[in-house]
C-alpha atoms as a PDB file:
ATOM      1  CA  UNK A   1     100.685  97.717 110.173  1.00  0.00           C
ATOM      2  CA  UNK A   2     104.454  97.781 110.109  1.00  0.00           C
ATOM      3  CA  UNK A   3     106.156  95.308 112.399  1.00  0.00           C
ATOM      4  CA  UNK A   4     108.493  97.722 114.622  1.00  0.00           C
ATOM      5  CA  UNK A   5     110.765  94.031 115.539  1.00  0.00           C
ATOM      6  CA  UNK A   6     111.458  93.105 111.635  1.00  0.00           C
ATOM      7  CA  UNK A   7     113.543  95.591 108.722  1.00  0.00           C
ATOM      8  CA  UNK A   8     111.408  97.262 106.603  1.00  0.00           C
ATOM      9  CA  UNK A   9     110.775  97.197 102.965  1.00  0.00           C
ATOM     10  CA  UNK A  10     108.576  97.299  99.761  1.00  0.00           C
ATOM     11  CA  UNK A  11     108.215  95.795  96.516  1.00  0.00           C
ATOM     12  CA  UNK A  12     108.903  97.857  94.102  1.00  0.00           C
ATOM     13  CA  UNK A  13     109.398 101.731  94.044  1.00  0.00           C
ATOM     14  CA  UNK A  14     109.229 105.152  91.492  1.00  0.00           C
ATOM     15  CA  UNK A  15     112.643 103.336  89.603  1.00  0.00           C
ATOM     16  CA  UNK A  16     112.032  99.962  90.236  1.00  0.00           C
ATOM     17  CA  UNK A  17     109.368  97.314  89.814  1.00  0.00           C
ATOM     18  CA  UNK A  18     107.093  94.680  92.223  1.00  0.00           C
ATOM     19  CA  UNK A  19     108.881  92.065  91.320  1.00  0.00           C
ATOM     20  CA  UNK A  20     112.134  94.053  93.452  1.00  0.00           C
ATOM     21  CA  UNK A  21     111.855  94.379  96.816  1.00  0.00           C
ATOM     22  CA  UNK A  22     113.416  97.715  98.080  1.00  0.00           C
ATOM     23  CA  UNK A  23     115.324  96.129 101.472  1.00  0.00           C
ATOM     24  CA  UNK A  24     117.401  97.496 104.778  1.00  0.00           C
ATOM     25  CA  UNK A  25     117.389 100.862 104.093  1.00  0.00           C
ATOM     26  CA  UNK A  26     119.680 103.004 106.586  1.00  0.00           C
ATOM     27  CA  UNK A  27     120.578 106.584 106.749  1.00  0.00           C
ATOM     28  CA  UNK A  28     122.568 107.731 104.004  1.00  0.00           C
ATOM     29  CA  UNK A  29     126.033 108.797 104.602  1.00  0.00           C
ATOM     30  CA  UNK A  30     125.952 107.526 107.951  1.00  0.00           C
ATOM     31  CA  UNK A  31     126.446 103.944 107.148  1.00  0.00           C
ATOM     32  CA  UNK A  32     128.383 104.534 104.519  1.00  0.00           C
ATOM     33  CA  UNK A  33     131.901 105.768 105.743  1.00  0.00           C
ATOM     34  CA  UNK A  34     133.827 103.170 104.958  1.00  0.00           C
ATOM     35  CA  UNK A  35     133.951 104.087 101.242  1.00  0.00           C
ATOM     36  CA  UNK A  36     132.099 106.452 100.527  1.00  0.00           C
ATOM     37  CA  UNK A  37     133.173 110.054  99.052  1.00  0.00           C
ATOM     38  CA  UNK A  38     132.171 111.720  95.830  1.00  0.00           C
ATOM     39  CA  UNK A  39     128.483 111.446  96.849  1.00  0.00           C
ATOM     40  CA  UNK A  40     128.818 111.866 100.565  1.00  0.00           C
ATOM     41  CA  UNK A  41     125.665 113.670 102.072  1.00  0.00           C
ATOM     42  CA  UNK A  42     123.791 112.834 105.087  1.00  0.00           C
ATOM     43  CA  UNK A  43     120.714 114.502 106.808  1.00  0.00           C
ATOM     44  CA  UNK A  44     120.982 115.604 110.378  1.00  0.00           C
ATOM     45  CA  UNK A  45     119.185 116.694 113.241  1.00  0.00           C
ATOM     46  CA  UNK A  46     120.018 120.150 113.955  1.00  0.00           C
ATOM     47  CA  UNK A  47     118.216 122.913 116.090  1.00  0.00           C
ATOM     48  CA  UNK A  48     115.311 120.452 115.824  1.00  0.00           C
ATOM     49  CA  UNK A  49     114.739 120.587 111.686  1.00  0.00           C
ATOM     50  CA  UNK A  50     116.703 118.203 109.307  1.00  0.00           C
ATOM     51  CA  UNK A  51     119.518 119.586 107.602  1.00  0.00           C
ATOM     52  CA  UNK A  52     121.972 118.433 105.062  1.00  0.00           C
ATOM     53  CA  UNK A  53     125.448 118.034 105.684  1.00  0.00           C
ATOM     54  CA  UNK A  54     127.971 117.645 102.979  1.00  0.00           C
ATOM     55  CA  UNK A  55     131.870 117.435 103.084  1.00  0.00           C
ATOM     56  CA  UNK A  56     134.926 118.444 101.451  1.00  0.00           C
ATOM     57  CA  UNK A  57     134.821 115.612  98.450  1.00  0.00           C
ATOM     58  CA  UNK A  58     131.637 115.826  97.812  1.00  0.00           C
ATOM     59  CA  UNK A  59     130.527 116.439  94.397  1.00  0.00           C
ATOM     60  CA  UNK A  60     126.611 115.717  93.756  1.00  0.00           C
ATOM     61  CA  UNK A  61     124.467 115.439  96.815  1.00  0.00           C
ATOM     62  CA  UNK A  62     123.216 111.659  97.202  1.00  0.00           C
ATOM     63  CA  UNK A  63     119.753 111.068  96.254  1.00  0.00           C
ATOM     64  CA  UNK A  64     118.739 108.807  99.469  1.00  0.00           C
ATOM     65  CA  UNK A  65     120.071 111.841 101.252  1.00  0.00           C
ATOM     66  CA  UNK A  66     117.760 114.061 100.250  1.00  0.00           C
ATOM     67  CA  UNK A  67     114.908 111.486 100.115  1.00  0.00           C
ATOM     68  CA  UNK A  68     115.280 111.719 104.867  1.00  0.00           C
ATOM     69  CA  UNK A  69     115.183 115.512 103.975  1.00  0.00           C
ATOM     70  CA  UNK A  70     112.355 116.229 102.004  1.00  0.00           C
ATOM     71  CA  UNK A  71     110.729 112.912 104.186  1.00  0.00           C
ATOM     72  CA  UNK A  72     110.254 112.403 107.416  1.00  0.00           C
ATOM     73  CA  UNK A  73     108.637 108.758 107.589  1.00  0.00           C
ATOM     74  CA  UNK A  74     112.146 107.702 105.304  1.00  0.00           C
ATOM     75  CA  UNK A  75     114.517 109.444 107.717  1.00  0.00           C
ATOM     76  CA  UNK A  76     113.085 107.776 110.929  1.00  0.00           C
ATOM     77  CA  UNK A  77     112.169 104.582 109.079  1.00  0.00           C
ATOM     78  CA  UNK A  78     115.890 104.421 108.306  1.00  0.00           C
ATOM     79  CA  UNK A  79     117.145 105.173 111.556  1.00  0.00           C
ATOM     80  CA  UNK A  80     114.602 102.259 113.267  1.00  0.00           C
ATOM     81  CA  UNK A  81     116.275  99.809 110.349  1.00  0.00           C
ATOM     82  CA  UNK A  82     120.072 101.253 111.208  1.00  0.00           C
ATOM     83  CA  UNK A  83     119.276 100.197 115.204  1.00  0.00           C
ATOM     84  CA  UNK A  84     117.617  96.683 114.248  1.00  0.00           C
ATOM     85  CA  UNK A  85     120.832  95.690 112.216  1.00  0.00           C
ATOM     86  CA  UNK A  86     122.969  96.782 114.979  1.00  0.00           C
ATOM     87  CA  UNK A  87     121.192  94.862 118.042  1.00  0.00           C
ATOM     88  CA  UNK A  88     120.852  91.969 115.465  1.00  0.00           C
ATOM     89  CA  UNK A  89     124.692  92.021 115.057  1.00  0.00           C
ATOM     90  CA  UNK A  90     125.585  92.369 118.427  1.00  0.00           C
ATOM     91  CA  UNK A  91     123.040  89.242 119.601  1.00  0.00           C
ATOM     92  CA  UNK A  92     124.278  87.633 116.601  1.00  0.00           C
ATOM     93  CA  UNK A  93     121.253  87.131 114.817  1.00  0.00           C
ATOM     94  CA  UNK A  94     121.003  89.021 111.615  1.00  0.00           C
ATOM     95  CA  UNK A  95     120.947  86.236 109.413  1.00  0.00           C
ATOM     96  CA  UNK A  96     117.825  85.013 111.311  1.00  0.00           C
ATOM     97  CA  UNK A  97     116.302  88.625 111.344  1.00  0.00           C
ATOM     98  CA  UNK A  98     116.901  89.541 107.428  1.00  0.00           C
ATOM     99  CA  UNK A  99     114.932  86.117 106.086  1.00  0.00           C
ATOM    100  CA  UNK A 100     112.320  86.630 108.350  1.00  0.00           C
ATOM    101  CA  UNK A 101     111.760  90.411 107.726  1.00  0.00           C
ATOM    102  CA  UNK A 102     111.966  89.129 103.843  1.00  0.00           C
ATOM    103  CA  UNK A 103     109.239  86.483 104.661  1.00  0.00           C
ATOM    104  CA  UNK A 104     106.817  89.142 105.303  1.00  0.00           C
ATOM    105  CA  UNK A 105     107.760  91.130 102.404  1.00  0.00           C
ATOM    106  CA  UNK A 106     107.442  88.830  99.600  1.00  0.00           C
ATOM    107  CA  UNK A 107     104.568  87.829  97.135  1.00  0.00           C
ATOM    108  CA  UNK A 108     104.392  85.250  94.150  1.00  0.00           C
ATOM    109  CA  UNK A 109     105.736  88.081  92.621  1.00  0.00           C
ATOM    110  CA  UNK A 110     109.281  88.587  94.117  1.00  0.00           C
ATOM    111  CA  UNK A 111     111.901  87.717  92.209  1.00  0.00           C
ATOM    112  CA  UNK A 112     114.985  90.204  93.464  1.00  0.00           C
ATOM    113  CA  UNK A 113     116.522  91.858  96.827  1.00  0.00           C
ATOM    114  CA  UNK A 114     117.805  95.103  96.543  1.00  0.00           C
ATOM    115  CA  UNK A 115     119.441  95.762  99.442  1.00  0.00           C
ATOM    116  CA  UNK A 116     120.283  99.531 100.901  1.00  0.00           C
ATOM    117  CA  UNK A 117     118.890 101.895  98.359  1.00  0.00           C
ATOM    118  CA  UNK A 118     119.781 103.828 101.238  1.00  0.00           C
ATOM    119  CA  UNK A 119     123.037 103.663 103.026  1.00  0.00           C
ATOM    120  CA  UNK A 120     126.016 100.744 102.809  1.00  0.00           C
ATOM    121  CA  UNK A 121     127.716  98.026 104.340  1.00  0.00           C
ATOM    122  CA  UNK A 122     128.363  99.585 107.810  1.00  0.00           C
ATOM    123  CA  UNK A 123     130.904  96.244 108.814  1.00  0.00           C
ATOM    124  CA  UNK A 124     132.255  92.916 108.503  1.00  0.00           C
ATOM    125  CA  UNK A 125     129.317  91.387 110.684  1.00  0.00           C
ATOM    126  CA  UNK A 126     126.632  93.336 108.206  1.00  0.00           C
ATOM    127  CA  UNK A 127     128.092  91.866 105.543  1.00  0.00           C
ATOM    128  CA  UNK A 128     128.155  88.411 106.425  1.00  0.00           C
ATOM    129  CA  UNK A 129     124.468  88.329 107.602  1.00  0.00           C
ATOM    130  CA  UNK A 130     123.585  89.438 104.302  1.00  0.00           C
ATOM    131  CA  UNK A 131     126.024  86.857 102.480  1.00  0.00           C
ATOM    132  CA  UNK A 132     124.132  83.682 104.706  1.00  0.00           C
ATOM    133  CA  UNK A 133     120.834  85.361 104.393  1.00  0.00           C
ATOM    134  CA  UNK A 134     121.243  85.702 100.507  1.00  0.00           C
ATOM    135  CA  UNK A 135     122.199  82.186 100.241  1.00  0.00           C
ATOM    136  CA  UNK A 136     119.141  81.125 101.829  1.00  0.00           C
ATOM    137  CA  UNK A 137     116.704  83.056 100.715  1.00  0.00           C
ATOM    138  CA  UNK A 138     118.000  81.944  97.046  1.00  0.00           C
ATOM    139  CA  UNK A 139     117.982  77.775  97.885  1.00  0.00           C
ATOM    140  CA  UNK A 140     114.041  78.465  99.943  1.00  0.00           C
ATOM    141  CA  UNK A 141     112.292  80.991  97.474  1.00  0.00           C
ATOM    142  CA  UNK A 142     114.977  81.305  94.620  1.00  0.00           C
ATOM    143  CA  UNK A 143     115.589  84.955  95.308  1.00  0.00           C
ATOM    144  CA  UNK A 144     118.336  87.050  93.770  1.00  0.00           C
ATOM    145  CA  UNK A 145     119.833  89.247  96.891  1.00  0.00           C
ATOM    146  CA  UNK A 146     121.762  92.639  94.842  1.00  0.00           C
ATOM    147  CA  UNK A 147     123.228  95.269  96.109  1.00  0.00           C
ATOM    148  CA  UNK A 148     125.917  98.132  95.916  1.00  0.00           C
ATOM    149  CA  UNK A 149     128.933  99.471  97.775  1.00  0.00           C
ATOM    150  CA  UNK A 150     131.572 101.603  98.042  1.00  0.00           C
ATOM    151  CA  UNK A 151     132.558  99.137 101.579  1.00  0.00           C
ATOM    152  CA  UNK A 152     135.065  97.543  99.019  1.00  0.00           C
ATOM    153  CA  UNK A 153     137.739  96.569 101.652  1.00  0.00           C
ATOM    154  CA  UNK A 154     135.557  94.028 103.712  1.00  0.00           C
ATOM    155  CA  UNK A 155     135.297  91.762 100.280  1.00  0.00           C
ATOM    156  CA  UNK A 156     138.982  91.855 100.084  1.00  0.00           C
ATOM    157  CA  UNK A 157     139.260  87.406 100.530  1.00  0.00           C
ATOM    158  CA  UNK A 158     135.370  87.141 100.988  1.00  0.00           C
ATOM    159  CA  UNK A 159     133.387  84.890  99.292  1.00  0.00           C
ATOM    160  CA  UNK A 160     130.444  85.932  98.176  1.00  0.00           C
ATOM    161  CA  UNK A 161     127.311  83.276  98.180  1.00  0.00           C
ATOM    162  CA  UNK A 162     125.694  82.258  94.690  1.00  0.00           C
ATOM    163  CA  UNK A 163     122.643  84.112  96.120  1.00  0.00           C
ATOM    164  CA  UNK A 164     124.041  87.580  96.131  1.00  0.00           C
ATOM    165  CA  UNK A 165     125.225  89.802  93.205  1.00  0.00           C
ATOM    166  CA  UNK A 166     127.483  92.605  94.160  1.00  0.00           C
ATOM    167  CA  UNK A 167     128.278  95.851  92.418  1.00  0.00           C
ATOM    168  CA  UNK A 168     131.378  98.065  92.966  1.00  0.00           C
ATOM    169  CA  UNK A 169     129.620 101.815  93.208  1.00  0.00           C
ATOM    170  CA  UNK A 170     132.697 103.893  91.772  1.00  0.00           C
ATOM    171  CA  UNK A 171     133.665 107.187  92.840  1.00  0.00           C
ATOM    172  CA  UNK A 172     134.706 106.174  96.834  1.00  0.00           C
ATOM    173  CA  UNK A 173     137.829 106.425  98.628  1.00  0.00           C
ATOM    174  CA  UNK A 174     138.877 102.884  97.994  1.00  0.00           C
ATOM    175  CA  UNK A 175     138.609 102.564  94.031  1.00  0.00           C
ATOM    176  CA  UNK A 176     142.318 102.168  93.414  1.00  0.00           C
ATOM    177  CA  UNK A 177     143.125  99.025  95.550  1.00  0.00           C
ATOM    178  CA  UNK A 178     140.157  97.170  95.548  1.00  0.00           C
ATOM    179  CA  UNK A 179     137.475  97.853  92.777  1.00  0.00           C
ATOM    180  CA  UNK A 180     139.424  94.859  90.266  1.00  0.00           C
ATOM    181  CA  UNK A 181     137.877  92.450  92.911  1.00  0.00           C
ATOM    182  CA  UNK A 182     134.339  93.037  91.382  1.00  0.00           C
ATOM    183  CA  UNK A 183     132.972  92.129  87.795  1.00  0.00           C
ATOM    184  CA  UNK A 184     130.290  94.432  88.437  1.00  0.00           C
ATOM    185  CA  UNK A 185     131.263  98.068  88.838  1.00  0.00           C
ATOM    186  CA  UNK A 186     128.892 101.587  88.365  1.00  0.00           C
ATOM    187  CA  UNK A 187     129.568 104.871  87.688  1.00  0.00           C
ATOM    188  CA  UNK A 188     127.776 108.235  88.148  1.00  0.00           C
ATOM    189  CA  UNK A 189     127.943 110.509  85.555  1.00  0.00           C
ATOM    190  CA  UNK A 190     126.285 113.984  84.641  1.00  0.00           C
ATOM    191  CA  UNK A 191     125.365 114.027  80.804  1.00  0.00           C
ATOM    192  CA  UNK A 192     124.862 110.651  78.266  1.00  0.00           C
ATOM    193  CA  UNK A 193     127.751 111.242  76.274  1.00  0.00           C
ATOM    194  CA  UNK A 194     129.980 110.802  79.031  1.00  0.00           C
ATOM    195  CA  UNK A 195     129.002 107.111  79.134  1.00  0.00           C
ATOM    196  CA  UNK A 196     131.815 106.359  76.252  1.00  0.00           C
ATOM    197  CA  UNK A 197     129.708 103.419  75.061  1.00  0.00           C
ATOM    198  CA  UNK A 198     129.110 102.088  78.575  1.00  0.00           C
ATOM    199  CA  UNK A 199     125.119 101.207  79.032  1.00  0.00           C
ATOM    200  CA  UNK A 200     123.339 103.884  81.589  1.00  0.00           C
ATOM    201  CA  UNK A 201     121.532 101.795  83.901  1.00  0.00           C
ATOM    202  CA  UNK A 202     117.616 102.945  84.780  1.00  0.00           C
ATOM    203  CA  UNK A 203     116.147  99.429  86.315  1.00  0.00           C
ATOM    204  CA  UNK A 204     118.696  97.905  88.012  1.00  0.00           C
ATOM    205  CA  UNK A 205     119.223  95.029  85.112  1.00  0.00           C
ATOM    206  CA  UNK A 206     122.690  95.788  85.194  1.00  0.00           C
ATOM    207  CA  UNK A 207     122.915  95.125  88.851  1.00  0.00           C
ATOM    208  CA  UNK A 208     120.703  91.926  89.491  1.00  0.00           C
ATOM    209  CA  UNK A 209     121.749  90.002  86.381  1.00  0.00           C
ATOM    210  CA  UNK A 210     123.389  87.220  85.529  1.00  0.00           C
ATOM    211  CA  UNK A 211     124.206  88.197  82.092  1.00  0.00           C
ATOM    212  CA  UNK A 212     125.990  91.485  82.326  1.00  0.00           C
ATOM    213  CA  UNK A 213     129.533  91.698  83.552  1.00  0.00           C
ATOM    214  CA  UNK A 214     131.263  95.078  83.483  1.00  0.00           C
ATOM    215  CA  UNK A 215     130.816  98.393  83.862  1.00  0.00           C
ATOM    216  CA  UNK A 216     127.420 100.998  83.774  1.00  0.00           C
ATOM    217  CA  UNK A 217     126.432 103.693  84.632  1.00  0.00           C
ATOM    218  CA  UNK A 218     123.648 105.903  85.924  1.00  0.00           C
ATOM    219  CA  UNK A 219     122.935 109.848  85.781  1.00  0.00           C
ATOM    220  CA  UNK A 220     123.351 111.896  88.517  1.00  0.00           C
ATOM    221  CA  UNK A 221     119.530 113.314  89.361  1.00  0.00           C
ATOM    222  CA  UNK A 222     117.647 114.876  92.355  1.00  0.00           C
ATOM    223  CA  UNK A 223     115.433 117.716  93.091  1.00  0.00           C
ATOM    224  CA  UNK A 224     118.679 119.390  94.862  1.00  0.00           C
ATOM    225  CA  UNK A 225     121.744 119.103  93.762  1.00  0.00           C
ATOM    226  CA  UNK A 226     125.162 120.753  93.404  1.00  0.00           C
ATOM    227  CA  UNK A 227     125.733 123.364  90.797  1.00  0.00           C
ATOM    228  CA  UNK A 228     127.495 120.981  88.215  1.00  0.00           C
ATOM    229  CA  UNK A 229     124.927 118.092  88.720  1.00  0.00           C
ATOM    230  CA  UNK A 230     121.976 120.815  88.622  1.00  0.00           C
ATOM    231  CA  UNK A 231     123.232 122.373  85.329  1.00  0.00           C
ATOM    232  CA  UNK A 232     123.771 119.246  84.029  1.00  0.00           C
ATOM    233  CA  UNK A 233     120.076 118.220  85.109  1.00  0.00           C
ATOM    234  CA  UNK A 234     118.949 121.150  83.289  1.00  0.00           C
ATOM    235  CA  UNK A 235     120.262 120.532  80.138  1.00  0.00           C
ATOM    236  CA  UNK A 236     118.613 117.052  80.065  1.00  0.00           C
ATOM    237  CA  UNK A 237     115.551 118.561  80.881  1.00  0.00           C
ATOM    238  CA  UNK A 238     116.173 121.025  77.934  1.00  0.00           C
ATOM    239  CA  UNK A 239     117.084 118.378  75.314  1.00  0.00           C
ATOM    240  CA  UNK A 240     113.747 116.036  77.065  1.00  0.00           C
ATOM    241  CA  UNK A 241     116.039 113.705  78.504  1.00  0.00           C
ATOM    242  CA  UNK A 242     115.799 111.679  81.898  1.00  0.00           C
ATOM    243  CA  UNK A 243     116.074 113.818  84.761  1.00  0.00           C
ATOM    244  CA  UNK A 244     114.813 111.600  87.613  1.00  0.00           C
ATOM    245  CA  UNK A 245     112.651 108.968  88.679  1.00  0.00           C
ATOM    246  CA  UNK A 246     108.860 109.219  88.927  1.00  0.00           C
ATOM    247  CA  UNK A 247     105.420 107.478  88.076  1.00  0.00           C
ATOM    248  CA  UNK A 248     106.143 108.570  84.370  1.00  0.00           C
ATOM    249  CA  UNK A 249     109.517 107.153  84.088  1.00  0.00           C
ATOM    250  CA  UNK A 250     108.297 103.475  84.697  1.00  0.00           C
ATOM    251  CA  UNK A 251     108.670 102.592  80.941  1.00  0.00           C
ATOM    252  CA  UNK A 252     112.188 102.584  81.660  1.00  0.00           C
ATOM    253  CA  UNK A 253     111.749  99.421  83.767  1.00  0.00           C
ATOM    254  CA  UNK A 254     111.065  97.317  81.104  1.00  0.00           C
ATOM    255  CA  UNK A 255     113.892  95.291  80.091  1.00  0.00           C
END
């Protein structure tokens, strides 16, 4: 049974695998307007059914988005993480509250922290219980914390722990002034050969490594999507290439 006082998780999902545990989700688009734009989508309450809600920049309809639609346990499970972080922040213990909601995750098997598949950095506080948890959790258990963000401004003269790996998600409303603080940086695009020689990213590798500095990139996919991303879907499906993640596409976790 779920503990309702501790963040939830899981190790492992359809994209990634157990050795990854899937951390701190919160509702996408709602946590995420510091930066975010080109995939801007949230799902709302309204008239008692969820409902997407878009805006003027967006251009493909975020993923985690439409995971709260089409789910109701992911929306509410989302919202229940969203309030934890906040009380934690305001009592000042999020540090304390990430490692020991990670304690109850992890198995012999855990090797990596992906945190927010769904949602961002909401603030400066967020970020730094993160950064101290990270750092722990690598010098107790050797975990590697990983995330992305389009909250590029708050690591403008941060220093990020040896624990935590940090990806610049491209494609938000701060690119220009601060994306040439990260080494890592992603970008979304509709078709392969729009990659221009830059690796497309299905497991995350790109992410949590060590190894790989630069830029990647990953292909737009979900069951709804904009016009351009659903043509552009459809032509992968056509040509029998990736179109989103599922029990069959776990192959394309092995590195």
């Amino acid at each position: 049974m779920k503990n309702k006082s501790l963040i939830s998780g899981k190790r492992g999902s359809n994209k990634l695998p157990l050795n990854i545990i899937v951390f701190g989700n919160t509702p996408a688009g709602h946590t995420c307007g510091i930066g975010a734009k080109d995939c801007k989508t949230c799902c709302i309450q309204k008239d008692g059914k969820r409902q997407l809600k878009t805006f003027k920049d967006t251009e493909f309809l975020c993923y985690a988005a439409l995971s709260e639609l089409q789910y109701e346990s992911a929306y509410n499970a989302r919202w229940a993480n969203y309030r934890l972080i906040m009380k934690a922040i305001k009592e000042n213990k999020l540090e304390e509250l990430i490692i020991d909601s990670i304690k109850g995750l992890r198995s012999k098997r855990s090797e990596y922290i992906r945190y927010h598949e769904s949602g961002d950095i909401i603030n400066q506080f967020h970020l730094i219980g993160i950064n101290n948890a990270a750092e722990y959790l690598y010098k107790e258990y050797g975990l590697i914390s990983y995330l992305y963000t389009k909250s590029l401004p708050l690591f403008d003269g941060f220093k990020v722990n040896k624990g935590l790996r940090v990806t610049c998600s491209l494609g938000g409303i701060h690119d220009k002034e601060y994306s040439n603080l990260f080494e890592k940086k992603c970008r979304v695009i509709y078709l392969p050969d729009e990659s221009k020689g830059q690796p497309i990213d299905h497991n995350d590798w790109h992410a949590y490594s060590k190894e790989f500095k630069g830029t990647f990139c990953h292909l737009v996919h979900g069951g709804i999507q904009t016009p351009k991303a659903r043509a552009a879907i459809q032509q992968r499906k056509k040509e029998g290439l990736f179109v989103g993640y599922s029990k069959k596409t776990k192959k394309l976790q092995e590195v």
